[in-house]
Protein backbone atom coordinates (compact mmCIF):
# COMPACT_ATOMS: atom_id res chain seq x y z
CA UNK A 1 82.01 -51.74 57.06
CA UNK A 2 78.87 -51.81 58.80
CA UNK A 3 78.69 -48.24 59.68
CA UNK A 4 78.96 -47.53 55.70
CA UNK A 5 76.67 -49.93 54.66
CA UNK A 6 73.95 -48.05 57.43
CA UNK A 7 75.40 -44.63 55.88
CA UNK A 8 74.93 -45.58 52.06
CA UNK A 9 70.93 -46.98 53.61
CA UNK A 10 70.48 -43.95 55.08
CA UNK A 11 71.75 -41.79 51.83
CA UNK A 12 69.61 -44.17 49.68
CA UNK A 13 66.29 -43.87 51.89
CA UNK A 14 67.29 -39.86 51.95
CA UNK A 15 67.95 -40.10 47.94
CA UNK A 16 64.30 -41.45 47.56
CA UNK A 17 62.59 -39.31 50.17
CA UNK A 18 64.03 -36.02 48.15
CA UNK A 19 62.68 -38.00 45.34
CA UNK A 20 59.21 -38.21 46.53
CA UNK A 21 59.17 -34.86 47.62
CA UNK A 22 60.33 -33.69 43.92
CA UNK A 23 57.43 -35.58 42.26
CA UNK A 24 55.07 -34.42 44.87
CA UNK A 25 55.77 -30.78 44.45
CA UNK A 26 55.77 -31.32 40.73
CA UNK A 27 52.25 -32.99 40.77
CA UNK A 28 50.64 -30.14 42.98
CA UNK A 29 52.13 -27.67 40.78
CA UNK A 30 50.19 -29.11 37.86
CA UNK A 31 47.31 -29.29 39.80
CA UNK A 32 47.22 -25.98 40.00
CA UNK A 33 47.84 -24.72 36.89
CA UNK A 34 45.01 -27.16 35.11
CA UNK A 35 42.55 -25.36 38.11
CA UNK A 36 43.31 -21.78 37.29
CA UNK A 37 43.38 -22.99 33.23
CA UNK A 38 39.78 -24.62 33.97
CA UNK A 39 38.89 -21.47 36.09
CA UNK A 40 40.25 -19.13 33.53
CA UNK A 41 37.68 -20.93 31.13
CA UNK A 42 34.99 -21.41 32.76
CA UNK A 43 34.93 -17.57 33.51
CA UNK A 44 32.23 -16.05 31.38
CA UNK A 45 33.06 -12.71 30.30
CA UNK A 46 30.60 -9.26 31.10
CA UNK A 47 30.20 -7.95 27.97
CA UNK A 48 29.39 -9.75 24.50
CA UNK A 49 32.08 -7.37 22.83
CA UNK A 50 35.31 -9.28 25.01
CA UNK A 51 33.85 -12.61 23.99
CA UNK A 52 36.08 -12.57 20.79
CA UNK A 53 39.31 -10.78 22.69
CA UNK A 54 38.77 -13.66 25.74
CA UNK A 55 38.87 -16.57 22.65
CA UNK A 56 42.40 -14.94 21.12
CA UNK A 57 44.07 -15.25 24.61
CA UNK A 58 42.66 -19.10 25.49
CA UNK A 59 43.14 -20.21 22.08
CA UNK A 60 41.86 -23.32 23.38
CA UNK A 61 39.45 -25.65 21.76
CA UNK A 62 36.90 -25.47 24.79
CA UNK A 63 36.97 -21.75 24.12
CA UNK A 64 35.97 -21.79 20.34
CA UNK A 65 33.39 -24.52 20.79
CA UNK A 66 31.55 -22.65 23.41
CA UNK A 67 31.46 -19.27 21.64
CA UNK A 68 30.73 -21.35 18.35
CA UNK A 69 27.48 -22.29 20.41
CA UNK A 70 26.82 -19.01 21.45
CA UNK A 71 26.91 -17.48 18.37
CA UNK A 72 24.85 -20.02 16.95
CA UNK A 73 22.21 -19.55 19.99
CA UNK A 74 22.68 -15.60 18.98
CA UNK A 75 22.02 -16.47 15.46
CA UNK A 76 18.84 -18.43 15.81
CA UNK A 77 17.55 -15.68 18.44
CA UNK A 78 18.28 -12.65 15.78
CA UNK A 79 16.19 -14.95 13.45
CA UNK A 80 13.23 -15.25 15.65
CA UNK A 81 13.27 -11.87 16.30
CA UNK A 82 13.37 -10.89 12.53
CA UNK A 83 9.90 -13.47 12.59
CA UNK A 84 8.43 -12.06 15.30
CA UNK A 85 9.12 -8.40 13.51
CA UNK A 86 7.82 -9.73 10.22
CA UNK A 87 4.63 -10.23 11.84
CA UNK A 88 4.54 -6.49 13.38
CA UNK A 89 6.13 -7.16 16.62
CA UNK A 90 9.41 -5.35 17.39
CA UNK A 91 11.60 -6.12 19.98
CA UNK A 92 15.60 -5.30 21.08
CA UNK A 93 17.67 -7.68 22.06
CA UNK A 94 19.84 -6.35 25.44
CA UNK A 95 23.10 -8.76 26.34
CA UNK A 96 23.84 -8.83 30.02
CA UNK A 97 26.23 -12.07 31.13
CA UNK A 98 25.56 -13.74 28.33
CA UNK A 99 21.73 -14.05 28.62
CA UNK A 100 19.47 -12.66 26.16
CA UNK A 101 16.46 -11.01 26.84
CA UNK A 102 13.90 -9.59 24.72
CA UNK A 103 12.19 -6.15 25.62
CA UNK A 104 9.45 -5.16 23.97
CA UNK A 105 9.09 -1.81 22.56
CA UNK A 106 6.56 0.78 22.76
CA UNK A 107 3.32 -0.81 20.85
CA UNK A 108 2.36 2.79 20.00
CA UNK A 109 5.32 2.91 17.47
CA UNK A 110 4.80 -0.51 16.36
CA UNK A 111 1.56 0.78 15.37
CA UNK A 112 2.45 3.95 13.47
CA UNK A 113 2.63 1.84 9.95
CA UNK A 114 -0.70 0.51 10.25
CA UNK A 115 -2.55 3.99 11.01
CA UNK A 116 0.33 5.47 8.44
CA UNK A 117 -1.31 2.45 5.68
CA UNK A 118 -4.60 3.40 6.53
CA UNK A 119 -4.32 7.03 6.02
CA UNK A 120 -3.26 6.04 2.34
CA UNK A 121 -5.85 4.06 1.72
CA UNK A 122 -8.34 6.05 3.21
CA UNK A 123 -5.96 9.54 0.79
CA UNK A 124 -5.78 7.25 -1.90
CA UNK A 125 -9.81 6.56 -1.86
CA UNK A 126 -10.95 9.74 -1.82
CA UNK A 127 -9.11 10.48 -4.45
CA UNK A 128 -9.98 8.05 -6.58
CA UNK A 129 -13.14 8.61 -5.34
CA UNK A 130 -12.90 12.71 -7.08
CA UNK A 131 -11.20 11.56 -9.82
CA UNK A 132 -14.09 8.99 -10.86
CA UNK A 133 -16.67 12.01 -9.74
CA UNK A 134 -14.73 14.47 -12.15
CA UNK A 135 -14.52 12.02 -15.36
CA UNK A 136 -18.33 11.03 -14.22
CA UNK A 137 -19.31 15.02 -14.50
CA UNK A 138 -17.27 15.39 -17.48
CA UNK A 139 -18.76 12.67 -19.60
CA UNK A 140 -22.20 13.84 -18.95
CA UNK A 141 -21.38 17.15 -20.01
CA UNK A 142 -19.65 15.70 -23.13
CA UNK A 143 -22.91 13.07 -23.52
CA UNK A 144 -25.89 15.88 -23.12
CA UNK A 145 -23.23 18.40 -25.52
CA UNK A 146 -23.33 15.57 -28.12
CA UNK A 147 -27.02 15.12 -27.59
CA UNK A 148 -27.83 18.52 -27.87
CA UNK A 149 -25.88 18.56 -31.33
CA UNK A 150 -27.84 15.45 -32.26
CA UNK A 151 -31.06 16.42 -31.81
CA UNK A 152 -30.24 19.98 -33.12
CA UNK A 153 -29.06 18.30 -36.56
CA UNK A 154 -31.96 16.17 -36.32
CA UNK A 155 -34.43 19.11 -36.20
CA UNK A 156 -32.52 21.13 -39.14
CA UNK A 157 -32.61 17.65 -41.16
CA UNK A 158 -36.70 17.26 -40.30
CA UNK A 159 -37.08 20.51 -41.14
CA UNK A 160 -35.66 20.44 -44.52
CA UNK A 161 -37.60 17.58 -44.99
CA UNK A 162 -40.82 18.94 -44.07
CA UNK A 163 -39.83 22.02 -46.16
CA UNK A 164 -39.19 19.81 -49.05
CA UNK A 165 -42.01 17.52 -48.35
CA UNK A 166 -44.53 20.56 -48.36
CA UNK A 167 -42.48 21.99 -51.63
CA UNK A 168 -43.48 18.78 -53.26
CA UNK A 169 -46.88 18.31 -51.64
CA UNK A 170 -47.77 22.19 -52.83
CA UNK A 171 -46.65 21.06 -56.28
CA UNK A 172 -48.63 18.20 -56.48
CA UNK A 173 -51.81 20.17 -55.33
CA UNK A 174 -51.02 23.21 -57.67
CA UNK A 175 -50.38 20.91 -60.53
CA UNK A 176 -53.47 19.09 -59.78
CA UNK A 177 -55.63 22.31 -59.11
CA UNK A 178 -54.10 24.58 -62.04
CA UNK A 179 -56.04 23.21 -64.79
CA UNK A 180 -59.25 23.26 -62.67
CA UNK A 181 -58.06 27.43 -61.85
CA UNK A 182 -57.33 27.75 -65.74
CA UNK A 183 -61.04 26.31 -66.26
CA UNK A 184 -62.61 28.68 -63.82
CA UNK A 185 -60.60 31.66 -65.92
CA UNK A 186 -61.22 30.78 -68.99
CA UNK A 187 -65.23 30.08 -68.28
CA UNK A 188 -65.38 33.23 -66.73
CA UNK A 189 -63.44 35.40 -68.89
CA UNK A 190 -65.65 33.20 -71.83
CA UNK A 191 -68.90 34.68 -69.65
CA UNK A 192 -67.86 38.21 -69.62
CA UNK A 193 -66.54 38.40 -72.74
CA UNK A 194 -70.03 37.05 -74.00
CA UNK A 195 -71.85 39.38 -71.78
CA UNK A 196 -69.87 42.54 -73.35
CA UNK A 197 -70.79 41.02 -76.42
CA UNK A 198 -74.47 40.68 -75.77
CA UNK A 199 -74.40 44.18 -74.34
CA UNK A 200 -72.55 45.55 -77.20
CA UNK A 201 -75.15 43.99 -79.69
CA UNK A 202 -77.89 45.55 -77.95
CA UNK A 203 -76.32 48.63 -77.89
CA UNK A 204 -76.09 48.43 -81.69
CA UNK A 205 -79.22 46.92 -82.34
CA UNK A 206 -81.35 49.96 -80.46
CA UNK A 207 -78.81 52.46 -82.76
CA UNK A 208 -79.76 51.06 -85.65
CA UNK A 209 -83.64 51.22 -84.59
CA UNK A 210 -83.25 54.37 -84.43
CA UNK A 211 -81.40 55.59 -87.20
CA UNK A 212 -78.24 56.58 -85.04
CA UNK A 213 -75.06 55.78 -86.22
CA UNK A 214 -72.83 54.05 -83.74
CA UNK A 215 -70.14 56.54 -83.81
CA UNK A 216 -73.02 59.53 -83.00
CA UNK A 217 -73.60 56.89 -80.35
CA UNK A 218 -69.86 56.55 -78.98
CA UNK A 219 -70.30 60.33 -78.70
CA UNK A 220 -73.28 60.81 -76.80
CA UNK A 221 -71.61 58.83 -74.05
């Protein structure tokens, strides 16, 4: 009886060795697999493009909250970058483990819009600057034309005036000096008519002196 009782001890102290062992064994195993499941997260992937394809095979929590963050970080650094090109600086954006870095670009290029703007304005004031020249030259020409016409009607129109004016005027003084001409005329017609007269009488008085008839007289001249 003794020996079996020291047996079944033995079996029982055996039963919970293996026992120990078992949960042992099991507790190492997990062990492991939660390391290589942490390592297997904690691994950052190379390239930007195998962040989404890393996320689909965790499809852990951990996983999508980091790459949430990352995206947002992305996010916020696309929209500085669209700031900093807004204000005429351009930039690329180059992923490489996960960091961002910003490399500046040629400034020559970044200045091509500028010297492209002021070409325009410098093209577009010239030619305003013609244009106004041209319009300039052509309403002078229009304004001495017009001129020209003016004072060329205002000469004809004085000179039918004065031509009318000196119409009148020679009126006035003929009217006024007719009578005066008429006067002269008539006074001196009146004067050698009376002279003929007196001449005439004398002619006849001398024929009659002497006894001449005046026809005889006609015919002696």
């Amino acid at each position: 009886t003794e020996d079996k009782g020291d047996d079944e001890g033995k079996d029982g102290d055996d039963g919970e060795e293996g026992d120990g062992d078992d949960d042992g064994e099991e507790e190492y195993d997990e062990e492991i697999r939660d390391e290589e499941s942490f390592d297997h997260i904690s691994k950052t992937p190379e390239n930007s493009d195998d962040e989404g394809n890393g996320e689909e095979d965790l499809g852990l929590n951990v996983g999508r909250e980091e790459g949430h963050d990352e995206e947002e970080d992305e996010d916020e650094l696309y929209r500085d970058v669209n700031i900093n090109q807004g204000r005429g600086i351009q930039a690329t954006l180059e992923v490489e483990d996960s960091h961002v870095t910003l490399t500046p670009v040629n400034p020559d290029v970044s200045a091509i819009p500028g010297i492209v703007q002021r070409y325009m304005d410098q093209w577009m004031n010239e030619t305003v600057k013609v244009a106004v020249q041209i319009q300039s030259d052509r309403l002078c020409d229009e304004a001495q034309r017009e001129n020209d016409e003016f004072l060329k009607t205002v000469d004809e129109n004085m000179q039918k005036i004065i031509k009318e004016q000196v119409k009148e005027q020679v009126k006035v003084q003929v009217s006024k000096i007719l009578p005066r001409i008429e006067q002269t005329v008539n006074e001196q017609l009146e004067a050698e008519v009376l002279t003929r007269s007196l001449i005439l009488c004398k002619k006849l008085v001398s024929a009659g002196a002497f006894g001449i008839h005046p026809k005889d007289q006609r015919l002696s001249k």
